[in-house]
Structure formats: structure tokens, C-alpha cells
N, C-alpha and C. Protein backbone atom coordinates (compact mmCIF):
# COMPACT_ATOMS: atom_id res chain seq x y z
N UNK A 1 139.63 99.91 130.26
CA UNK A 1 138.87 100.22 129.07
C UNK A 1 138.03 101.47 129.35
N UNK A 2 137.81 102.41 128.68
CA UNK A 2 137.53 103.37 128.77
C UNK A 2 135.99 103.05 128.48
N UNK A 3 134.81 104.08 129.13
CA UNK A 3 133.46 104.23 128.36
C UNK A 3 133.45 104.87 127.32
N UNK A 4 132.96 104.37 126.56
CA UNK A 4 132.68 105.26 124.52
C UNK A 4 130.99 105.77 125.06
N UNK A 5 130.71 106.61 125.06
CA UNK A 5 129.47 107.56 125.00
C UNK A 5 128.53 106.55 123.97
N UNK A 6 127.60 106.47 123.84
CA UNK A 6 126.97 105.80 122.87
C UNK A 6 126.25 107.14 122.43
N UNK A 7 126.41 107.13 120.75
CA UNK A 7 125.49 108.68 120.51
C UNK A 7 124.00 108.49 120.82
N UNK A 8 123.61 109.85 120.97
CA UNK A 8 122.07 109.66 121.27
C UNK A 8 121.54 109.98 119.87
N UNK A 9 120.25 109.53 119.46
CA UNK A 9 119.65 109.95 117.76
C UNK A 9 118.83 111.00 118.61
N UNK A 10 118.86 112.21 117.94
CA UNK A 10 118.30 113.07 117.83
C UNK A 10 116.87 112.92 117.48
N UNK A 11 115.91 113.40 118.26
CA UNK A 11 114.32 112.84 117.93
C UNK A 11 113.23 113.45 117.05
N UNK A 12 114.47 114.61 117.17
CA UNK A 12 112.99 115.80 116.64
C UNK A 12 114.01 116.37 115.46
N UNK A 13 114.88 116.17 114.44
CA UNK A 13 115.93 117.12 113.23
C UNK A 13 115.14 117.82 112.81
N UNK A 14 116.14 118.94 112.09
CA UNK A 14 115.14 119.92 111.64
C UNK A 14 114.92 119.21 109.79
N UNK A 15 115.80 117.88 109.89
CA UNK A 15 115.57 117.13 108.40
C UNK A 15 113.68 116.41 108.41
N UNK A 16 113.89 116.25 109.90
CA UNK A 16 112.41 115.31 109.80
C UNK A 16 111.32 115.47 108.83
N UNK A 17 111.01 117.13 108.81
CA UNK A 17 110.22 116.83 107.73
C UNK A 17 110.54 116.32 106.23
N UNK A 18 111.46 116.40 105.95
CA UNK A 18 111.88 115.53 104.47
C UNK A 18 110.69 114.58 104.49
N UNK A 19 111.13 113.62 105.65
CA UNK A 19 110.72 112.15 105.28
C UNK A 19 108.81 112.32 105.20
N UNK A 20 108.47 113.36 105.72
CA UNK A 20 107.03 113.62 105.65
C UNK A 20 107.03 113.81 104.05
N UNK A 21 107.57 114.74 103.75
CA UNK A 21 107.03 115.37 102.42
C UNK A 21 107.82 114.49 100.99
N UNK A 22 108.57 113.42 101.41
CA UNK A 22 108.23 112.36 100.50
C UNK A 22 107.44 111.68 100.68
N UNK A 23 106.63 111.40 102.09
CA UNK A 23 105.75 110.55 101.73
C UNK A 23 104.53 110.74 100.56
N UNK A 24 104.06 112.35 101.35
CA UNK A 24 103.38 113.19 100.35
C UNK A 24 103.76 112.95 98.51
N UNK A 25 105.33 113.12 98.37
CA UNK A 25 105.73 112.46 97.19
C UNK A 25 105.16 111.44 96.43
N UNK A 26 105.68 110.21 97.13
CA UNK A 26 105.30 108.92 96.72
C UNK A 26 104.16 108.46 96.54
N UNK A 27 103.22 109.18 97.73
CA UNK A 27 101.79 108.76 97.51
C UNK A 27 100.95 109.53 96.11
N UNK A 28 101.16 110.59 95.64
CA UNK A 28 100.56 111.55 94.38
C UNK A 28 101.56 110.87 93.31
N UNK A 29 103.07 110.86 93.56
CA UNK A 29 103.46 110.72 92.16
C UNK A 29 102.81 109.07 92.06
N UNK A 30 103.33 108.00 92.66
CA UNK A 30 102.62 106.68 92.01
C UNK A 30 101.49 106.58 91.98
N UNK A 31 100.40 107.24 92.55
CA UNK A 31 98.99 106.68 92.25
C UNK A 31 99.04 107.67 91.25
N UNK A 32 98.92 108.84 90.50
CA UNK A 32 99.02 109.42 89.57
C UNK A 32 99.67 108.73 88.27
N UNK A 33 100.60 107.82 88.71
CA UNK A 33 101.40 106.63 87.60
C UNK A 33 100.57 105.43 87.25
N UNK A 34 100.13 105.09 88.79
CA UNK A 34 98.71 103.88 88.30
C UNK A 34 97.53 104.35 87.68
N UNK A 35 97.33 105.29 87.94
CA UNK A 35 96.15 106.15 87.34
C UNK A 35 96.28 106.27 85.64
N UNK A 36 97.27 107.08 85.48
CA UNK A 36 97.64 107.11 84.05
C UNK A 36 98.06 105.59 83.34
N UNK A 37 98.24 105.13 84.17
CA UNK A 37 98.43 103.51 83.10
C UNK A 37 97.78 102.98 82.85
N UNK A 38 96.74 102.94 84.07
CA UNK A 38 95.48 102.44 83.51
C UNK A 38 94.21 103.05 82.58
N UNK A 39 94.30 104.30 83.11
CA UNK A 39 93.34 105.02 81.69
C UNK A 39 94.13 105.12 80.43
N UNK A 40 95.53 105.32 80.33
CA UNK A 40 95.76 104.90 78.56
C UNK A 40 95.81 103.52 78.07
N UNK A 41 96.14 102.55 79.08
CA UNK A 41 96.30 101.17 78.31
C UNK A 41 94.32 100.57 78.38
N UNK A 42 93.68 101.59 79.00
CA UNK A 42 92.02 101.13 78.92
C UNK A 42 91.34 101.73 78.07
N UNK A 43 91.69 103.04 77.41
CA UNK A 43 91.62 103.96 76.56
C UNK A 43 92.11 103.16 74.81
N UNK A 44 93.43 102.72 74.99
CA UNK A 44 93.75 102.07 73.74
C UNK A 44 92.42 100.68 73.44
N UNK A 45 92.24 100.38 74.03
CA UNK A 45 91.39 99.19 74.34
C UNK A 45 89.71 99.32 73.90
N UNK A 46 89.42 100.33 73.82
CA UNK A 46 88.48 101.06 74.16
C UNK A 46 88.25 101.69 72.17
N UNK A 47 89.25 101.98 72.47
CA UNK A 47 89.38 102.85 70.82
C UNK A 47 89.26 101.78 69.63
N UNK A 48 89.87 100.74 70.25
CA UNK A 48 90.29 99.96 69.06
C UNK A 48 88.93 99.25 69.24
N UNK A 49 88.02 98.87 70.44
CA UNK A 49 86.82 98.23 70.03
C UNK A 49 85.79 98.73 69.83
N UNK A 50 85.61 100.14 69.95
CA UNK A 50 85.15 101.22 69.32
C UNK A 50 84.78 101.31 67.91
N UNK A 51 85.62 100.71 67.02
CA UNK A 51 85.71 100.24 65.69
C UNK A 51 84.94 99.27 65.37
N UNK A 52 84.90 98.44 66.08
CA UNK A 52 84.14 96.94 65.91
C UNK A 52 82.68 97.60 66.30
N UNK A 53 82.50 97.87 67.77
CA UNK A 53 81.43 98.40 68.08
C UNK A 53 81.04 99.60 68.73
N UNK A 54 80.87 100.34 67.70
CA UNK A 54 80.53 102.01 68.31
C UNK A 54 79.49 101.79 69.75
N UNK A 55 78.66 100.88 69.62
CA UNK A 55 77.57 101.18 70.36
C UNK A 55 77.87 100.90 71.62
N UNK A 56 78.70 100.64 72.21
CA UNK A 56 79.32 99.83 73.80
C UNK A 56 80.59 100.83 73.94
N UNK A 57 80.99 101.79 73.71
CA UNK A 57 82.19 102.53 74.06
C UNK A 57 81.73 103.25 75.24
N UNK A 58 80.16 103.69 75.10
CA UNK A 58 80.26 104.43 76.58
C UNK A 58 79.91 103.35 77.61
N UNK A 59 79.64 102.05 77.55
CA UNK A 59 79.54 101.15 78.84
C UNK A 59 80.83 100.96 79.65
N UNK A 60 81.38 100.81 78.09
CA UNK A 60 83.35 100.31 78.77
C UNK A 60 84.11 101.23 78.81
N UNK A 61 83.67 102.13 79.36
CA UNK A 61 84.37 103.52 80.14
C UNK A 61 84.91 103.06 81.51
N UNK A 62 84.23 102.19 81.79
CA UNK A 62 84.35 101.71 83.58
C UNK A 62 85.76 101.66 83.82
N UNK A 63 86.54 100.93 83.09
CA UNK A 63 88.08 100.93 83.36
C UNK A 63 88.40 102.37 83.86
N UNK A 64 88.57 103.40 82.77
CA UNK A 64 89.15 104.54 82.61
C UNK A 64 88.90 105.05 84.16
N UNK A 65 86.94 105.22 84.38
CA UNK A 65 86.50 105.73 86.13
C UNK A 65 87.35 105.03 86.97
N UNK A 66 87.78 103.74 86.95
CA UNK A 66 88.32 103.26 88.22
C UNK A 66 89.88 103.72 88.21
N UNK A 67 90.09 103.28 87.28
CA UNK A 67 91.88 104.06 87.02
C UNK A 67 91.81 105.46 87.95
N UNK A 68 90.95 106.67 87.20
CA UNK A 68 90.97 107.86 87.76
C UNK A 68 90.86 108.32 89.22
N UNK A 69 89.94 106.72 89.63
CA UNK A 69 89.79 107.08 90.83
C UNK A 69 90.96 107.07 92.05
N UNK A 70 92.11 105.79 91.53
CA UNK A 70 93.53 106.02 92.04
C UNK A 70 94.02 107.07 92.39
N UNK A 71 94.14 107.87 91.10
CA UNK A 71 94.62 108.99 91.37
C UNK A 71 93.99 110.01 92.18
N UNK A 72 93.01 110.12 93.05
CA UNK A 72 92.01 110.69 93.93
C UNK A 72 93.07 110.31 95.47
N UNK A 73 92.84 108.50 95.28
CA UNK A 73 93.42 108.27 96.44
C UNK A 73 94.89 108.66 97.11
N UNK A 74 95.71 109.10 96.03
CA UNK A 74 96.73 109.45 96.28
C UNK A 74 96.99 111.17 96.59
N UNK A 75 95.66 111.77 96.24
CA UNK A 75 95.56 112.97 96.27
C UNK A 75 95.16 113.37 98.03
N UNK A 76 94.31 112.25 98.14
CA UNK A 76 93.51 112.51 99.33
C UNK A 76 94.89 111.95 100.57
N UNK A 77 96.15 111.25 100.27
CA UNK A 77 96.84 110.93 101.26
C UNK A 77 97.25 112.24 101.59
N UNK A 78 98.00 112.40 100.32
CA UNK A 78 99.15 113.49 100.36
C UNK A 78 98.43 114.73 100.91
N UNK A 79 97.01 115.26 101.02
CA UNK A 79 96.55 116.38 101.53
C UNK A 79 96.84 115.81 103.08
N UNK A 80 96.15 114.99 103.53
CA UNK A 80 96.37 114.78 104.97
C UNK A 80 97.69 114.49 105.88
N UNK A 81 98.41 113.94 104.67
CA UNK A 81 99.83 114.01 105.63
C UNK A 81 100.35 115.01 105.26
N UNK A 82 100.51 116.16 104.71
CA UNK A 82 100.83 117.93 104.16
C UNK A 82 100.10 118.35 105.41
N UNK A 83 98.92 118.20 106.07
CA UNK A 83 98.21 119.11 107.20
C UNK A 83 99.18 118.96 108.31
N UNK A 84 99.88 117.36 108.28
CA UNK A 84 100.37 117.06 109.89
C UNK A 84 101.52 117.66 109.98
N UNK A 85 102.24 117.79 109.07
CA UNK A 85 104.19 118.26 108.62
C UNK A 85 103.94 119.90 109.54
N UNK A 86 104.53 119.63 110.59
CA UNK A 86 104.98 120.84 111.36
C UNK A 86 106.43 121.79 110.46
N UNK A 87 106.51 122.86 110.40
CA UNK A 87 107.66 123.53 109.77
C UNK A 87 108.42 123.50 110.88
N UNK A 88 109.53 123.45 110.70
CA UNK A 88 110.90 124.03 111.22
C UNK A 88 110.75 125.37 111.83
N UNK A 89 111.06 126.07 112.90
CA UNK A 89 111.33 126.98 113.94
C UNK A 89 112.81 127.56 114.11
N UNK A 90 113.10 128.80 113.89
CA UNK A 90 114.38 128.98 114.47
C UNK A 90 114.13 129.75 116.27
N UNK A 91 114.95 128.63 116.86
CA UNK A 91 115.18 128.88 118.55
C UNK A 91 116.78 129.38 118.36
N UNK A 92 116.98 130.94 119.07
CA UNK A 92 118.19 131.07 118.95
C UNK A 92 118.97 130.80 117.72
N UNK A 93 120.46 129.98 117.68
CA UNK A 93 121.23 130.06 116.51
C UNK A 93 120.56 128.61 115.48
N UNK A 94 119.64 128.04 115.90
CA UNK A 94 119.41 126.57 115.51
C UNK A 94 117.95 126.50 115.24
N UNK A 95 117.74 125.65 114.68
CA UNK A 95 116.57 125.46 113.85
C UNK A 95 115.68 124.05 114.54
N UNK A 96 114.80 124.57 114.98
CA UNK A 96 113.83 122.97 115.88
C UNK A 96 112.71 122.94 114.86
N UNK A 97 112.12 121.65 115.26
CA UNK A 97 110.88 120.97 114.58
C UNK A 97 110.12 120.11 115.64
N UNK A 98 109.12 120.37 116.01
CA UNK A 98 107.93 119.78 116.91
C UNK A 98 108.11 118.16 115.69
N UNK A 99 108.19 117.89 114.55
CA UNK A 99 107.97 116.76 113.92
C UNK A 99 109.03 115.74 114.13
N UNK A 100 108.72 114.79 114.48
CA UNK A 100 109.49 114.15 114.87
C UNK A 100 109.60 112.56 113.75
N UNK A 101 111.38 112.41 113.91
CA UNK A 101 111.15 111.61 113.03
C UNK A 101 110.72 109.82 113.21
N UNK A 102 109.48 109.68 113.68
CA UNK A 102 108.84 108.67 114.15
C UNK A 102 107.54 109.16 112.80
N UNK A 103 107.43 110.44 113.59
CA UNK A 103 105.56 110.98 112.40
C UNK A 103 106.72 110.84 110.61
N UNK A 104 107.68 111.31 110.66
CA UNK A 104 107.99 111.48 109.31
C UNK A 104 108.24 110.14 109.05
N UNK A 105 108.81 109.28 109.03
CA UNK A 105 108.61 107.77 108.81
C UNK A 105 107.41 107.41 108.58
N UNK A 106 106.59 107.50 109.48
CA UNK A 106 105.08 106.93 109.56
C UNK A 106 104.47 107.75 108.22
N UNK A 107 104.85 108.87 108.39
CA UNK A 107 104.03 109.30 107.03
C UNK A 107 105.03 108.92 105.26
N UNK A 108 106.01 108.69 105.47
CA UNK A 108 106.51 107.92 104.58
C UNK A 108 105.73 106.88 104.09
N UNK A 109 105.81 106.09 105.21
CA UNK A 109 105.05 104.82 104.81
C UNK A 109 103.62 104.61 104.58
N UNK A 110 103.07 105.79 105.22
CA UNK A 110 101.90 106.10 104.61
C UNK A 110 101.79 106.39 102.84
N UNK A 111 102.70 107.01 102.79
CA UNK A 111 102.72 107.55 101.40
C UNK A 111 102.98 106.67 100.07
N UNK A 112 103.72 105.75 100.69
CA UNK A 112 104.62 104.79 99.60
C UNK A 112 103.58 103.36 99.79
N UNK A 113 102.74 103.11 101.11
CA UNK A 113 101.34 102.40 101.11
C UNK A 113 100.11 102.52 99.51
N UNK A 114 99.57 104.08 100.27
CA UNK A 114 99.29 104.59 99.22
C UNK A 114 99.20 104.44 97.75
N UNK A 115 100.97 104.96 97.63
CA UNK A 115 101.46 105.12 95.72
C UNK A 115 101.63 103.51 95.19
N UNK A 116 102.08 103.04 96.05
CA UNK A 116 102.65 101.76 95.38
C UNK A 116 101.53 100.63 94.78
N UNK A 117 100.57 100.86 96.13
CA UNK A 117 99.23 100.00 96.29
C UNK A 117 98.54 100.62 94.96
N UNK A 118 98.33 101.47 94.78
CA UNK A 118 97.47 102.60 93.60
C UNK A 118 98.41 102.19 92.48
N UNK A 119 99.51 102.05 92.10
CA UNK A 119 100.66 102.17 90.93
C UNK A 119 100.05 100.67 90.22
N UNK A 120 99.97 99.30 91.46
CA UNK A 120 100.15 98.09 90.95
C UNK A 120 98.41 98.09 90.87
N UNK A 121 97.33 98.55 91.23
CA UNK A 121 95.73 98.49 90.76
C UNK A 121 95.93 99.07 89.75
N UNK A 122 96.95 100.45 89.31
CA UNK A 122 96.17 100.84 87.96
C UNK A 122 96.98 99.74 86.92
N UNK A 123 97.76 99.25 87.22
CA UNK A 123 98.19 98.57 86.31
C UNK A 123 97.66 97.23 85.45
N UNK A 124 96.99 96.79 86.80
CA UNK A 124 95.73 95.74 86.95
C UNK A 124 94.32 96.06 86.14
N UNK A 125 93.91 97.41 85.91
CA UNK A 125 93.19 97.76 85.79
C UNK A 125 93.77 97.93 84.23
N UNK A 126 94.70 98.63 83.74
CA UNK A 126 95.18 98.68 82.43
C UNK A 126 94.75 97.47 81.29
N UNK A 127 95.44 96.71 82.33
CA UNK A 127 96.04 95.37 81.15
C UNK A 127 94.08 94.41 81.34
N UNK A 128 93.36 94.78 82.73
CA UNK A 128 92.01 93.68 82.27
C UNK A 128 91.34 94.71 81.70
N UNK A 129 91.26 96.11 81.52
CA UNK A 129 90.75 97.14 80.75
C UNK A 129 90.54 96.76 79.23
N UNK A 130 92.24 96.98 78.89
CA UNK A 130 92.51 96.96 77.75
C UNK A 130 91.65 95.40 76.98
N UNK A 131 91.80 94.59 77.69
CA UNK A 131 91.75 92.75 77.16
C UNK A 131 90.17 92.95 77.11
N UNK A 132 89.85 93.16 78.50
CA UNK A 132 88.39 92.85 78.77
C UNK A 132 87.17 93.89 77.85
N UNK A 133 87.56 94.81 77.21
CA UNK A 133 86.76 95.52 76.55
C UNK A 133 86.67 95.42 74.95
N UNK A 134 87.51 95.31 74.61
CA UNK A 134 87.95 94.38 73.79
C UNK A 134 86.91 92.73 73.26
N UNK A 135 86.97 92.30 74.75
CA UNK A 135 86.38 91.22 74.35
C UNK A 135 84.92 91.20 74.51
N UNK A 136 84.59 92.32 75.31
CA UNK A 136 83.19 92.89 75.72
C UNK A 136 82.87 93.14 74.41
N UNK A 137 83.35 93.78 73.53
CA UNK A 137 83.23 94.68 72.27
C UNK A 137 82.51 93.14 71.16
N UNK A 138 83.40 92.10 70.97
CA UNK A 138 83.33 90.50 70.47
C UNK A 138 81.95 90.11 70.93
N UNK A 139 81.82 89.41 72.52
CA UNK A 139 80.59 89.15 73.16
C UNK A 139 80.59 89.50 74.82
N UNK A 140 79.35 90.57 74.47
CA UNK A 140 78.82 90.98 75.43
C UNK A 140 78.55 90.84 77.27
N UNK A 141 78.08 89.30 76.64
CA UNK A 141 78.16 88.84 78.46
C UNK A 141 79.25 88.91 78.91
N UNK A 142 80.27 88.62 78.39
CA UNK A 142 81.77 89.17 79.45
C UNK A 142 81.37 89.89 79.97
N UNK A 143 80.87 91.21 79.97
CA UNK A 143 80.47 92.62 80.49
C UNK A 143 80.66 92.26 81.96
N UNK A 144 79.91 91.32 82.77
CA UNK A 144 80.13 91.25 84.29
C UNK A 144 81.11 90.34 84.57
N UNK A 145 81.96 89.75 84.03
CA UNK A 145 83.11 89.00 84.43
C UNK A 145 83.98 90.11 84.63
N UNK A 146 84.44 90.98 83.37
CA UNK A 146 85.22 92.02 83.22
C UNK A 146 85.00 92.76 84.61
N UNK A 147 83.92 93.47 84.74
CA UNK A 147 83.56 93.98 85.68
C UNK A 147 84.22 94.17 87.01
N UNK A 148 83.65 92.74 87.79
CA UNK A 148 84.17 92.13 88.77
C UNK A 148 85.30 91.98 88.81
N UNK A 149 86.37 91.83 87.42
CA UNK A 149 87.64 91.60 87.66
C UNK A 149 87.99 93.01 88.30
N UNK A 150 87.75 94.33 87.29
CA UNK A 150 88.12 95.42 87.84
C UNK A 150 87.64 95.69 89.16
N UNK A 151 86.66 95.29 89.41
CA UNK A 151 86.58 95.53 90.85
C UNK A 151 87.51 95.21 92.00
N UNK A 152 87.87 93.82 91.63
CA UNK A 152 88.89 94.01 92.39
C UNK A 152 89.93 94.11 92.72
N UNK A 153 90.45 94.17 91.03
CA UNK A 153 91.60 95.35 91.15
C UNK A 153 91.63 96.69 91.37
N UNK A 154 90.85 97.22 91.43
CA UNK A 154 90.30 98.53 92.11
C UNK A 154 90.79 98.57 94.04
N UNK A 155 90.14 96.94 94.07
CA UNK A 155 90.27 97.23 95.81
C UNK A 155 91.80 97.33 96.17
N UNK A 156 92.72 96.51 95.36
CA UNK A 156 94.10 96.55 95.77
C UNK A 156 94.95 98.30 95.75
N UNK A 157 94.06 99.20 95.23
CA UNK A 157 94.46 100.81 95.81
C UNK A 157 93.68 101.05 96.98
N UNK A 158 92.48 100.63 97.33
CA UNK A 158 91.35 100.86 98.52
C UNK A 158 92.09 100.45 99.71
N UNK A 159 92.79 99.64 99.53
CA UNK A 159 93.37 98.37 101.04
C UNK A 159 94.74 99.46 101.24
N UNK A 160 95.35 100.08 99.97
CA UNK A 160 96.88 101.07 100.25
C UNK A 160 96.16 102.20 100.66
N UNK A 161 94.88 102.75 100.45
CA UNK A 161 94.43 103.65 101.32
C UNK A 161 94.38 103.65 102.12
N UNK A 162 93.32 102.30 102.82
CA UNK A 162 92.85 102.37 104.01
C UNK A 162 94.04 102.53 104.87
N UNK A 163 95.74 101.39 105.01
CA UNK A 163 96.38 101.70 105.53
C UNK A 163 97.25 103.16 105.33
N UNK A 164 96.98 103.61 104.42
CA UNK A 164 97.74 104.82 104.89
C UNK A 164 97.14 105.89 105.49
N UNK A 165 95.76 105.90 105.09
CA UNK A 165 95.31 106.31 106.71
C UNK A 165 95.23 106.31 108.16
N UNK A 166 95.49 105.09 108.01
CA UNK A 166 95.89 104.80 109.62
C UNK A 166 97.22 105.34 110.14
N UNK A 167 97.79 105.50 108.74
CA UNK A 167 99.40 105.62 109.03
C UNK A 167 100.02 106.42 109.52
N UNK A 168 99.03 107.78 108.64
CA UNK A 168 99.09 108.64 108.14
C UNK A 168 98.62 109.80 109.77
N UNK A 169 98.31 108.96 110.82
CA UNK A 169 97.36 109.24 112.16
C UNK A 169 98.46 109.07 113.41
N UNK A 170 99.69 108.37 112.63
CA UNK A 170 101.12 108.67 113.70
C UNK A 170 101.50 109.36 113.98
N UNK A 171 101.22 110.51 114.97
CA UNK A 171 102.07 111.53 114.83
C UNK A 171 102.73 111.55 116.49
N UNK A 172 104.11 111.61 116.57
CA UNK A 172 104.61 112.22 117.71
C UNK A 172 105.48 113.30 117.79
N UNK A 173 105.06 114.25 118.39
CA UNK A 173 105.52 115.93 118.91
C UNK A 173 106.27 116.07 119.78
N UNK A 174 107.33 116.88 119.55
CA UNK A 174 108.48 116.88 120.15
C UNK A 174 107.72 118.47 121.09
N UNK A 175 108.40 118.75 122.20
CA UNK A 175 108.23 119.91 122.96
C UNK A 175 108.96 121.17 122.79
N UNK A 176 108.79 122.30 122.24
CA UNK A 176 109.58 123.29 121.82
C UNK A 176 110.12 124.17 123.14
């Protein structure tokens, strides 16, 4: 029986950065998606109890701030994993990358941490937005139930931050 070579994976492609700069992707486009879902479906909510009661539209803004703030968090990934993405080098006839695809993974998953975590808070934030202001608008004391709910649907983008920061802190460098 003959030896078959087992291939070796290449550690450092000059594809690696792809997987960086989707992470960058994933993390801006979905928290930008949770963001926007939740300020229009908190916005509709808002308008329509607006009608009932002019005088409480600027309290129950709170939805809309926390929504917006998603979209911050996804801003703030994608800048920091964009700093780490080493470019591509041409050595001779071939093209190297110090980035290796360990950091581009890691920052993938940083990214899709991030978007996804941010996508499903603003959504959270939409639908108790929309209900809860609404009913704020009816009677009042809801005001801190509502609240608290958004709060902590708020935290479920805070917790896709925090890990994609950490994530986002993988980096291994190949030697040129």
C-alpha cells in the first residue's frame, strides 16, 4: 500500500481575509436590521398612541433610544475587527497574508455574535415597544413594567457584544 500525502491546510490564504470582512458584514448589516425593526415597529406604536395621548409621546421614545442603540453596537464591532484585517502582500509571483484563517473565523464569529444577538433584541424591542406604549398611552403605570421589559431586551444585544469582543481579540499572525 502506498503512503497518500495527507494535504496540509494552508494557514495563512490570501482568501483569509474574506472571512474577516464578513464578519465586519454580519455584525453592521444585522444589528442595523434589529435596529431598524425596532424603531419602526416602536415608532408605529408610538404614532398611533400619540392620538389617544399627545402628552406621553416624548416619554415613550425609550423604545426607539434602545433600538438605535443596537445599531451602535454593531458599528462599534465592525470598526474593531476592520483595524485587525491585515491586507494581502505580493511576495514574488504570489500573494501572502500575515491573517490567518484562525483570526478570520474568530472575527466571523465575532461578527455574526454581534448581528444576530442585536437582530433578535431589536426585534424584542419592536414588538414590547409597539404593545407596551400603546398600553402606556391607556394606563400609565405600565410605564415601569414596559420599561424593564425593554431593558432587558436591550441586554440580549449587550451579551452579543460583550462576546464579540472578546472574539473579536483572536488574532493569530502568520510570519512573512
Amino acid at each position: 500500500m502506498a503512503d497518500v500525502a495527507t494535504p496540509q491546510l494552508e494557514k495563512c490564504p490570501a482568501s483569509a481575509p474574506f472571512f474577516g470582512f464578513m464578519g465586519v458584514t454580519a455584525a453592521i448589516v444585522f444589528a442595523n436590521l434589529g435596529s431598524a425593526y425596532g424603531t419602526a415597529k416602536s415608532g408605529v406604536g408610538i404614532s398611533s398612541m400619540g392620538v389617544m395621548n399627545p402628552g406621553l409621546v416624548m416619554r415613550n421614545v425609550i423604545p426607539v433610544v434602545l433600538a438605535g442603540i443596537l445599531g451602535i453596537y454593531g458599528l462599534i464591532v465592525s470598526v474593531i475587527i476592520t483595524g485587525n484585517i491585515a491586507a494581502p502582500a505580493s511576495v514574488g509571483d504570489t500573494l501572502q497574508t500575515k491573517y490567518s484563517l484562525y483570526s478570520g473565523f474568530a472575527h466571523l464569529a465575532a461578527g455574526l455574535a454581534c448581528g444576530l444577538s442585536s437582530l433578535a433584541a431589536g426585534i424584542a424591542i419592536g414588538v414590547v415597544g409597539d404593545a407596551g406604549v400603546r398600553a402606556v398611552g391607556q394606563q400609565e403605570r405600565l410605564f415601569v413594567g414596559m420599561l424593564l421589559i425593554l431593558i432587558f431586551a436591550e441586554a440580549l444585544g449587550l451579551y452579543g457584544l460583550i462576546v464579540s469582543l472578546i472574539l473579536s481579540q483572536q488574532n493569530v499572525y502568520c510570519q512573512a
